[in-house]
Protein backbone atom coordinates (compact mmCIF):
# COMPACT_ATOMS: atom_id res chain seq x y z
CA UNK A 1 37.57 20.48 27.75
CA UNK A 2 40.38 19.07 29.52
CA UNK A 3 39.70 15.89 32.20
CA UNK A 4 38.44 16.88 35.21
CA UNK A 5 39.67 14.92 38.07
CA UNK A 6 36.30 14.50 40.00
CA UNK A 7 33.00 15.45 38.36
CA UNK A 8 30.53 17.62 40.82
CA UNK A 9 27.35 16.19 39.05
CA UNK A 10 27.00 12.89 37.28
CA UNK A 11 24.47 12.64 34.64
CA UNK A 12 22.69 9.33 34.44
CA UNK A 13 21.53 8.24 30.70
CA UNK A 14 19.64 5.33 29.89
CA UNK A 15 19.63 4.90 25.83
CA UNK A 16 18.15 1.88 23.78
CA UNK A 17 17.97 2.42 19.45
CA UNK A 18 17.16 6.10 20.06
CA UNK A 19 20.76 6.88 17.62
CA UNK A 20 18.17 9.42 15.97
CA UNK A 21 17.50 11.48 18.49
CA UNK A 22 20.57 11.11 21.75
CA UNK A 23 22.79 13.93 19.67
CA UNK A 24 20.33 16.50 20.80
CA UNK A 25 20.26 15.50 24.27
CA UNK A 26 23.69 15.40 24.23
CA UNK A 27 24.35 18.78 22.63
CA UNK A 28 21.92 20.24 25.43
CA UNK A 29 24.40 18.84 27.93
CA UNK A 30 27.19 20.33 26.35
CA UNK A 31 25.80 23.28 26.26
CA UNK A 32 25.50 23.64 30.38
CA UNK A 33 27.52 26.79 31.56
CA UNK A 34 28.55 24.99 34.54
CA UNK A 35 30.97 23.02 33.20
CA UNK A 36 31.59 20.47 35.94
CA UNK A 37 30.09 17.27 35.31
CA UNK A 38 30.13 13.67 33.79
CA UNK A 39 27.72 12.27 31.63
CA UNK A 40 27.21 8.29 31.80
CA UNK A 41 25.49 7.21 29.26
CA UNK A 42 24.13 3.33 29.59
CA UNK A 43 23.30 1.10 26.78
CA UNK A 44 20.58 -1.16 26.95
CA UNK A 45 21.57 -3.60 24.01
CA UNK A 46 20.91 -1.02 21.02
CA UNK A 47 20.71 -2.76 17.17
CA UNK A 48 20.71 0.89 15.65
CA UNK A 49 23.54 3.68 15.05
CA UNK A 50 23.90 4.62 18.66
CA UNK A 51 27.55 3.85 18.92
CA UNK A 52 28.46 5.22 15.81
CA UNK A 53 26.46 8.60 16.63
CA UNK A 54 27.78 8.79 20.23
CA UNK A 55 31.41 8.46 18.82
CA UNK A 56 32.26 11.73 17.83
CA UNK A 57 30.98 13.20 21.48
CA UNK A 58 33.36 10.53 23.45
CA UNK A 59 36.51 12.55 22.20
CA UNK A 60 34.80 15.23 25.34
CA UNK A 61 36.33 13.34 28.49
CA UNK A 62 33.16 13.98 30.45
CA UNK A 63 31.02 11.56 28.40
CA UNK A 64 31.43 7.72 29.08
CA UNK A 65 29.72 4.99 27.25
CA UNK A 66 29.16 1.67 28.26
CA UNK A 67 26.84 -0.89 27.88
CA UNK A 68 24.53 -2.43 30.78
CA UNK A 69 26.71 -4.40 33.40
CA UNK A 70 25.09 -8.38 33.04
CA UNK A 71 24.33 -8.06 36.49
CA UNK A 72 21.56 -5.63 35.89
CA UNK A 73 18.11 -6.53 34.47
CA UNK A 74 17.54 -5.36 31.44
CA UNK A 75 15.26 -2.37 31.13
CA UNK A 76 15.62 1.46 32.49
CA UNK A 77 15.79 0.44 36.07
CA UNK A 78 19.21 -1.61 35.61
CA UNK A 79 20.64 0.96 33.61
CA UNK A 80 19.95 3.36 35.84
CA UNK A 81 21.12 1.31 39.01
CA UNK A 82 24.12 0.62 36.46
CA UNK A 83 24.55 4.23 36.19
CA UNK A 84 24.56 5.15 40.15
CA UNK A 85 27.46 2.71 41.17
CA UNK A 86 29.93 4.55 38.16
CA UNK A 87 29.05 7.66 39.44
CA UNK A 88 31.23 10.48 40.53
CA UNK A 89 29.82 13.17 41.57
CA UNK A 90 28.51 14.71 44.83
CA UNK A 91 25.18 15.05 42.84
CA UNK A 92 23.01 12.54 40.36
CA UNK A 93 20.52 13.47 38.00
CA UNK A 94 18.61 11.00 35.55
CA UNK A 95 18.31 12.58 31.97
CA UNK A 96 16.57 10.62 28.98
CA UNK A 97 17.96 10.56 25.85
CA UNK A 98 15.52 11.98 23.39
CA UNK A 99 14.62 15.29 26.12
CA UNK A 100 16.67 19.16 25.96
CA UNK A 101 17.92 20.36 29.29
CA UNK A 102 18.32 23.86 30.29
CA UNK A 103 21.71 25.17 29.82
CA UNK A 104 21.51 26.90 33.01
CA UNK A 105 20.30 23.31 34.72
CA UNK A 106 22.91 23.23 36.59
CA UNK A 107 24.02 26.14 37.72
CA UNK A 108 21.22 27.25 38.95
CA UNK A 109 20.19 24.09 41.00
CA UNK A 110 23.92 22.85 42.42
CA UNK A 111 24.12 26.40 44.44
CA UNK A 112 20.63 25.80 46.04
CA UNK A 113 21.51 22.21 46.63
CA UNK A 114 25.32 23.29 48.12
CA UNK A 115 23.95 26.45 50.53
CA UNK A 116 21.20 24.98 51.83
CA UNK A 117 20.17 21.59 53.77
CA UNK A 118 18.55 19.91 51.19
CA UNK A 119 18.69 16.33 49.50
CA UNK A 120 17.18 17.14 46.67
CA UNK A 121 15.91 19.91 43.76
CA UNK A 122 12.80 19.54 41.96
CA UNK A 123 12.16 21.80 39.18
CA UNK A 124 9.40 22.09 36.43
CA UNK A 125 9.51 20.10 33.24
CA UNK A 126 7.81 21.17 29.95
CA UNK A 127 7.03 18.77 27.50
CA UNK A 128 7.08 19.23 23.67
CA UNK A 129 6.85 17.57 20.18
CA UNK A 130 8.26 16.93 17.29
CA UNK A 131 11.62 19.39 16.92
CA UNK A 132 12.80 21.53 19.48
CA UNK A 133 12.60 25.46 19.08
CA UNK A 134 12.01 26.72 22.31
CA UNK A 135 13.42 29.41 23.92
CA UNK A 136 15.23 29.13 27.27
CA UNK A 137 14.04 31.95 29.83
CA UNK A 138 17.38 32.69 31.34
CA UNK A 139 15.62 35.19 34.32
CA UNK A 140 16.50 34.26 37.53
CA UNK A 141 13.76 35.21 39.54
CA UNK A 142 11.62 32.48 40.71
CA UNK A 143 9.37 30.93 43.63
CA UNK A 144 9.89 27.84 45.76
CA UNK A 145 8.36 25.72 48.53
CA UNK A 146 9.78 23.11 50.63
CA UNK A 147 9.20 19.58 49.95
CA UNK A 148 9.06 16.63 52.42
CA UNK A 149 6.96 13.45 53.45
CA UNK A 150 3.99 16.00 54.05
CA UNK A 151 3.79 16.85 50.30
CA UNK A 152 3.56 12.26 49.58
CA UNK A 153 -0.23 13.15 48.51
CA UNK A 154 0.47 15.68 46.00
CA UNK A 155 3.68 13.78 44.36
CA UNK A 156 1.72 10.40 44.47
CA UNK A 157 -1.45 11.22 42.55
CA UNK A 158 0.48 13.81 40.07
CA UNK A 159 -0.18 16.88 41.19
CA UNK A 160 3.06 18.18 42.00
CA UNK A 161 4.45 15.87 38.93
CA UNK A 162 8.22 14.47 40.01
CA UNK A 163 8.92 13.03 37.31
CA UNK A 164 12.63 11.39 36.83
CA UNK A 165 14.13 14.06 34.99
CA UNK A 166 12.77 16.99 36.98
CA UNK A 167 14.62 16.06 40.41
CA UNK A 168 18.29 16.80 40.88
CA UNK A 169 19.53 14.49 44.48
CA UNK A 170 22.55 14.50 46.72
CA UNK A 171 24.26 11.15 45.83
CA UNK A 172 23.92 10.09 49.57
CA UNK A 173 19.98 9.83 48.75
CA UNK A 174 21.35 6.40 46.48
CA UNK A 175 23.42 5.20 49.31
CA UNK A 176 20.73 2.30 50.47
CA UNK A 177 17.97 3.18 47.39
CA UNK A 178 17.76 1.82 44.31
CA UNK A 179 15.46 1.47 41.48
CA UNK A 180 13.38 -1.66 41.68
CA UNK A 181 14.74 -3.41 38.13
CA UNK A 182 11.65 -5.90 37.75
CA UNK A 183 9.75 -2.69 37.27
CA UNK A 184 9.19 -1.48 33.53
CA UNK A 185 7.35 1.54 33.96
CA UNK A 186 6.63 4.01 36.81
CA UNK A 187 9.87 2.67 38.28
CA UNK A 188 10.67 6.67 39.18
CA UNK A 189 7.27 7.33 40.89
CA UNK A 190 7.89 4.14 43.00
CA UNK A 191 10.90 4.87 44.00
CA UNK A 192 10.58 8.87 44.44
CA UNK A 193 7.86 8.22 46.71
CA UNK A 194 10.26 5.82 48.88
CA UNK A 195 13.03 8.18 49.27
CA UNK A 196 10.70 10.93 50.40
CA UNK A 197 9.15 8.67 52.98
CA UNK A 198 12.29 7.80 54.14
CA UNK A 199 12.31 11.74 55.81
CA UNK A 200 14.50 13.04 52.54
CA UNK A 201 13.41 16.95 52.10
CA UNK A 202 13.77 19.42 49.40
CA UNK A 203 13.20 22.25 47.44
CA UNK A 204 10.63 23.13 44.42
CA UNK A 205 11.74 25.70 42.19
CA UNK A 206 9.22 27.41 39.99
CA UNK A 207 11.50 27.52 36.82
CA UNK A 208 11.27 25.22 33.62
CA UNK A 209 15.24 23.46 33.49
CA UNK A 210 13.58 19.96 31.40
CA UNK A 211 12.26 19.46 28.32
CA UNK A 212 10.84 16.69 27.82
CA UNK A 213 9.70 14.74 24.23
CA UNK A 214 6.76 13.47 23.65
CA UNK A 215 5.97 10.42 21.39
CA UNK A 216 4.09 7.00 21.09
CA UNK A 217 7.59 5.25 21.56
CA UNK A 218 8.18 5.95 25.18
CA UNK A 219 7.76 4.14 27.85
CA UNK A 220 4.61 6.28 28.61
CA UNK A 221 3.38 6.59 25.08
CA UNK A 222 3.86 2.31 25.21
CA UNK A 223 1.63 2.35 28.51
CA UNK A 224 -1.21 4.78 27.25
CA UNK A 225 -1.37 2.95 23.86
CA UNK A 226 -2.27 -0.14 25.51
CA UNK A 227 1.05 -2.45 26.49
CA UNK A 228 0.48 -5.06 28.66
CA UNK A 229 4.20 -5.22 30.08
CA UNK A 230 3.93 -1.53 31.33
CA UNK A 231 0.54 -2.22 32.44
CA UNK A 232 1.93 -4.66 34.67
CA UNK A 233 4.90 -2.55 35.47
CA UNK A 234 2.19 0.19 37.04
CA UNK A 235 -0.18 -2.11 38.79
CA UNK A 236 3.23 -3.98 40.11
CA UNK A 237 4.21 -0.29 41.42
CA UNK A 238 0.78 0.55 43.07
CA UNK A 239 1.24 -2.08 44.62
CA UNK A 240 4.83 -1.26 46.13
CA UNK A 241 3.91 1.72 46.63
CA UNK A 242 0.95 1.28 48.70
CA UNK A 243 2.57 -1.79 51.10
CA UNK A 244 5.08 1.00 51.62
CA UNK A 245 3.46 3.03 52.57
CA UNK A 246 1.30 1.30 55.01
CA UNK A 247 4.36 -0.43 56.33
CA UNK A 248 5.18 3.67 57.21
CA UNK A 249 1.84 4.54 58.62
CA UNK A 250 1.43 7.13 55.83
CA UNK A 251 -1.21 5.47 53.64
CA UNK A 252 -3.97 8.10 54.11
CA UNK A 253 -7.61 7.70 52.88
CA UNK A 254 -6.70 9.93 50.20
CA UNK A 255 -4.23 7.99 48.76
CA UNK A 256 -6.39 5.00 49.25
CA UNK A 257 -9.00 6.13 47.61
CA UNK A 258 -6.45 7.07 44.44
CA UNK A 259 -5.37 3.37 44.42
CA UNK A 260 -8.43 2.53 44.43
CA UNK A 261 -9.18 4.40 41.59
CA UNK A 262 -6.44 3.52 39.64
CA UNK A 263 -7.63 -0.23 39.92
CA UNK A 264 -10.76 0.95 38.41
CA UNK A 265 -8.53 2.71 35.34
CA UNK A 266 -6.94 -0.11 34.67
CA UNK A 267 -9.79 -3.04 35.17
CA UNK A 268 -7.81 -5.02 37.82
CA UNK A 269 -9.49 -7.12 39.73
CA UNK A 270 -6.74 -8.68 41.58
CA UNK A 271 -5.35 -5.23 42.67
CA UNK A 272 -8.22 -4.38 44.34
CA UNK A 273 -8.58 -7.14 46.44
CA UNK A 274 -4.99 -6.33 47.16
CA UNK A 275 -5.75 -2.75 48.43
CA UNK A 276 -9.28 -3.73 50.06
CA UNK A 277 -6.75 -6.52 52.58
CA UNK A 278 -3.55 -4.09 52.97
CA UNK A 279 -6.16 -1.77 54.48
CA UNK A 280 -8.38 -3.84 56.61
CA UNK A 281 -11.40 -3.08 54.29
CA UNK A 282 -14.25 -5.24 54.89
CA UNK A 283 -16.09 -7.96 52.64
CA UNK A 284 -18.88 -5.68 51.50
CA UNK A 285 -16.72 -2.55 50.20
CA UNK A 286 -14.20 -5.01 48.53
CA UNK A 287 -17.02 -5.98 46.82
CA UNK A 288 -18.78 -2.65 46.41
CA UNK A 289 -15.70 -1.48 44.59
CA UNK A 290 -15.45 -4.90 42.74
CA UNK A 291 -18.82 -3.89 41.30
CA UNK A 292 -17.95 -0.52 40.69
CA UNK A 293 -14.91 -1.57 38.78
CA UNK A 294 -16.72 -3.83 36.54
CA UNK A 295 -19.29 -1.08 35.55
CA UNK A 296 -16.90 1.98 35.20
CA UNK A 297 -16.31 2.36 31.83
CA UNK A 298 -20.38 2.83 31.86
CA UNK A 299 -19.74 4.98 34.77
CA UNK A 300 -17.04 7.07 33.53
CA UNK A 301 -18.76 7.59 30.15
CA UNK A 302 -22.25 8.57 31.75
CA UNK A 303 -20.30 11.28 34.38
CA UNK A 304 -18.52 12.77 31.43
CA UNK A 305 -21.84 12.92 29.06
CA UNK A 306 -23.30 14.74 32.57
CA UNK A 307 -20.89 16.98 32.70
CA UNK A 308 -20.61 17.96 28.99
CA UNK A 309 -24.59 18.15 28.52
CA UNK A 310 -26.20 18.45 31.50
C-alpha cells in the first residue's frame, strides 16, 4: 500500500523476544479493511529473531520499528509512553504482540468514535490458547452502554474488564496522561481508571474485536505464577489507584472494601495499613483486618470447603 500522508489510527506495540509469535499479530493488522493506519511497533531490547522476522513486514510503509527511546524505563509502560509521542493519528490503540485483532477492528469502532461525542471505545476481548482458529463474526448488530466515572466500580474490581487492548481512545485522552513507567504490571488498570476519573466518557460495544493469548509467559501468567516484581507492580498500583481516587472523592466503601481484599490476596501487611490511614480507619479495624489477613488462607480454604460440601 502506498504511504499515507497522515495515519487516522496509530497502533501502539510493545514487543520483547516474542520473534515467534509478532508475525501473527502483525498479519491480523494487515488484514484490517480499514486501511488507514500506522502500526508502531516498540522494542524493548529483544536477544531473539524479532528484527529479522519483522523485516519482511517493514517493506508496508505503515509499520515502523524502533527500539525504546533511552529516556523511557524499560518495561511496557516506557514503550508504550515511547509509542504515544511517535504517534500520528487522531486515534491510539495499544495491541500486544502475541494477540489476533478483528479485521473489522477498526472500522467498526473509528465511525462510533468520529459521529458521536466520545473519548473512547471499549469492546469485548476473548482470550484463547495455543494456535488461533477462530472464526470472526462479521454481523453488525450489537448492544452498547455508555461509560463514564459512574461505571469506576465495575472497571476497578473487573467486572466490566478494560483491559489495554480492548479500549480504542481519542489521542487527546494522552495529551496530559501517561503510563506510570515504574509500574510492571497492572500499569493499564492504573491508568484506565485515571483517565475515566478525569470525566473521560465512552462507549461499550457488545462485539468481540480482541483476541487475546494466553500463556505462563505474560506479564499476567508471570504475576499468577508467583513473581515478586509484578507482585510489587500490583500492590504499587492499588496503591495509586486508591490515593487517586480519594484525592477525587470517589473512593467508595465498595472499592474499599476490594482493596482491602486484595491486601488479603496478596498477604500484604504494609498495604493494609496503607488503606486503613488513606481512609481514616481506626486502630481496631486496621487491626481486625490485620488479623484477618494473617488467617485467610485458613479462611478462604474453610469458605470454599462450605460451599462445596455443606
Amino acid at each position: 500500500m502506498s504511504t499515507l500522508a497522515k495515519p487516522e489510527v496509530s497502533i501502539i506495540m510493545a514487543t520483547y523476544n516474542r520473534a515467534h509469535l509478532i508475525i501473527e499479530s502483525l498479519i491480523s493488522i494487515q488484514n484490517q479493511t480499514f486501511e488507514n493506519w500506522e502500526c508502531i511497533i516498540i522494542d524493548d531490547g529483544s536477544t531473539d529473531e524479532t528484527s529479522a522476522q519483522l523485516e519482511p513486514y517493514l517493506s508496508d510503509s505503515r509499520f515502523r520499528y524502533l527500539p525504546r527511546s533511552a529516556k523511557h524505563k524499560k518495561g511496557l509502560p516506557g514503550c508504550r509512553n515511547y509509542g504515544i509521542e511517535l504517534a500520528k493519528g487522531d486515534y491510539i490503540v495499544f495491541f500486544d504482540d502475541d494477540d489476533i485483532a478483528h479485521p473489522d477492528h477498526f472500522k467498526i469502532t473509528i465511525p462510533i468514535l468520529k459521529e458521536n461525542d466520545f473519548q473512547f471505545c471499549h469492546y469485548t476481548r476473548e482470550v484463547f490458547f495455543g494456535e488461533f482458529n477462530r472464526e470472526f463474526n462479521r454481523n453488525l448488530n450489537y448492544g452498547y452502554k455508555h461509560i463514564n466515572y459512574k461505571n469506576l466500580d465495575k472497571i476497578i474490581t473487573h467486572e466490566l474488564p478494560f483491559n489495554s487492548c480492548a479500549v480504542i481512545w481519542k489521542k487527546e485522552c494522552f495529551f496530559n496522561n501517561r503510563f506510570h513507567e515504574d509500574l510492571l504490571y497492572a500499569e493499564e488498570w492504573e491508568l484506565y481508571s485515571r483517565l475515566l476519573s478525569n470525566g473521560f466518557t465512552g462507549i461499550s460495544i457488545d462485539k468481540t474485536l480482541y483476541f487475546g493469548r494466553k500463556h505462563n509467559a505474560s506479564n499476567t501468567g508471570e504475576f499468577y505464577l508467583g513473581n515478586k516484581i509484578r507482585r510489587e507492580s500490583k500492590i504499587k498500583a492499588i496503591k495509586l489507584v486508591a490515593q487517586n481516587l480519594m484525592e477525587k472523592e470517589l473512593l467508595t466503601p465498595l472499592l474499599t472494601r476490594y482493596f482491602i481484599q486484595l491486601a488479603f490476596l496478596l498477604n500484604d501487611r504494609a498495604l493494609i495499613n496503607f488503606l486503613g490511614k488513606l481512609t481514616n480507619l481506626s486502630r481496631i479495624q486496621i487491626y481486625r483486618y490485620q488479623m484477618i489477613r494473617k488467617y485467610y488462607p485458613l479462611i478462604s480454604r474453610y469458605l470454599r470447603f462450605k460451599k462445596q460440601y455443606l
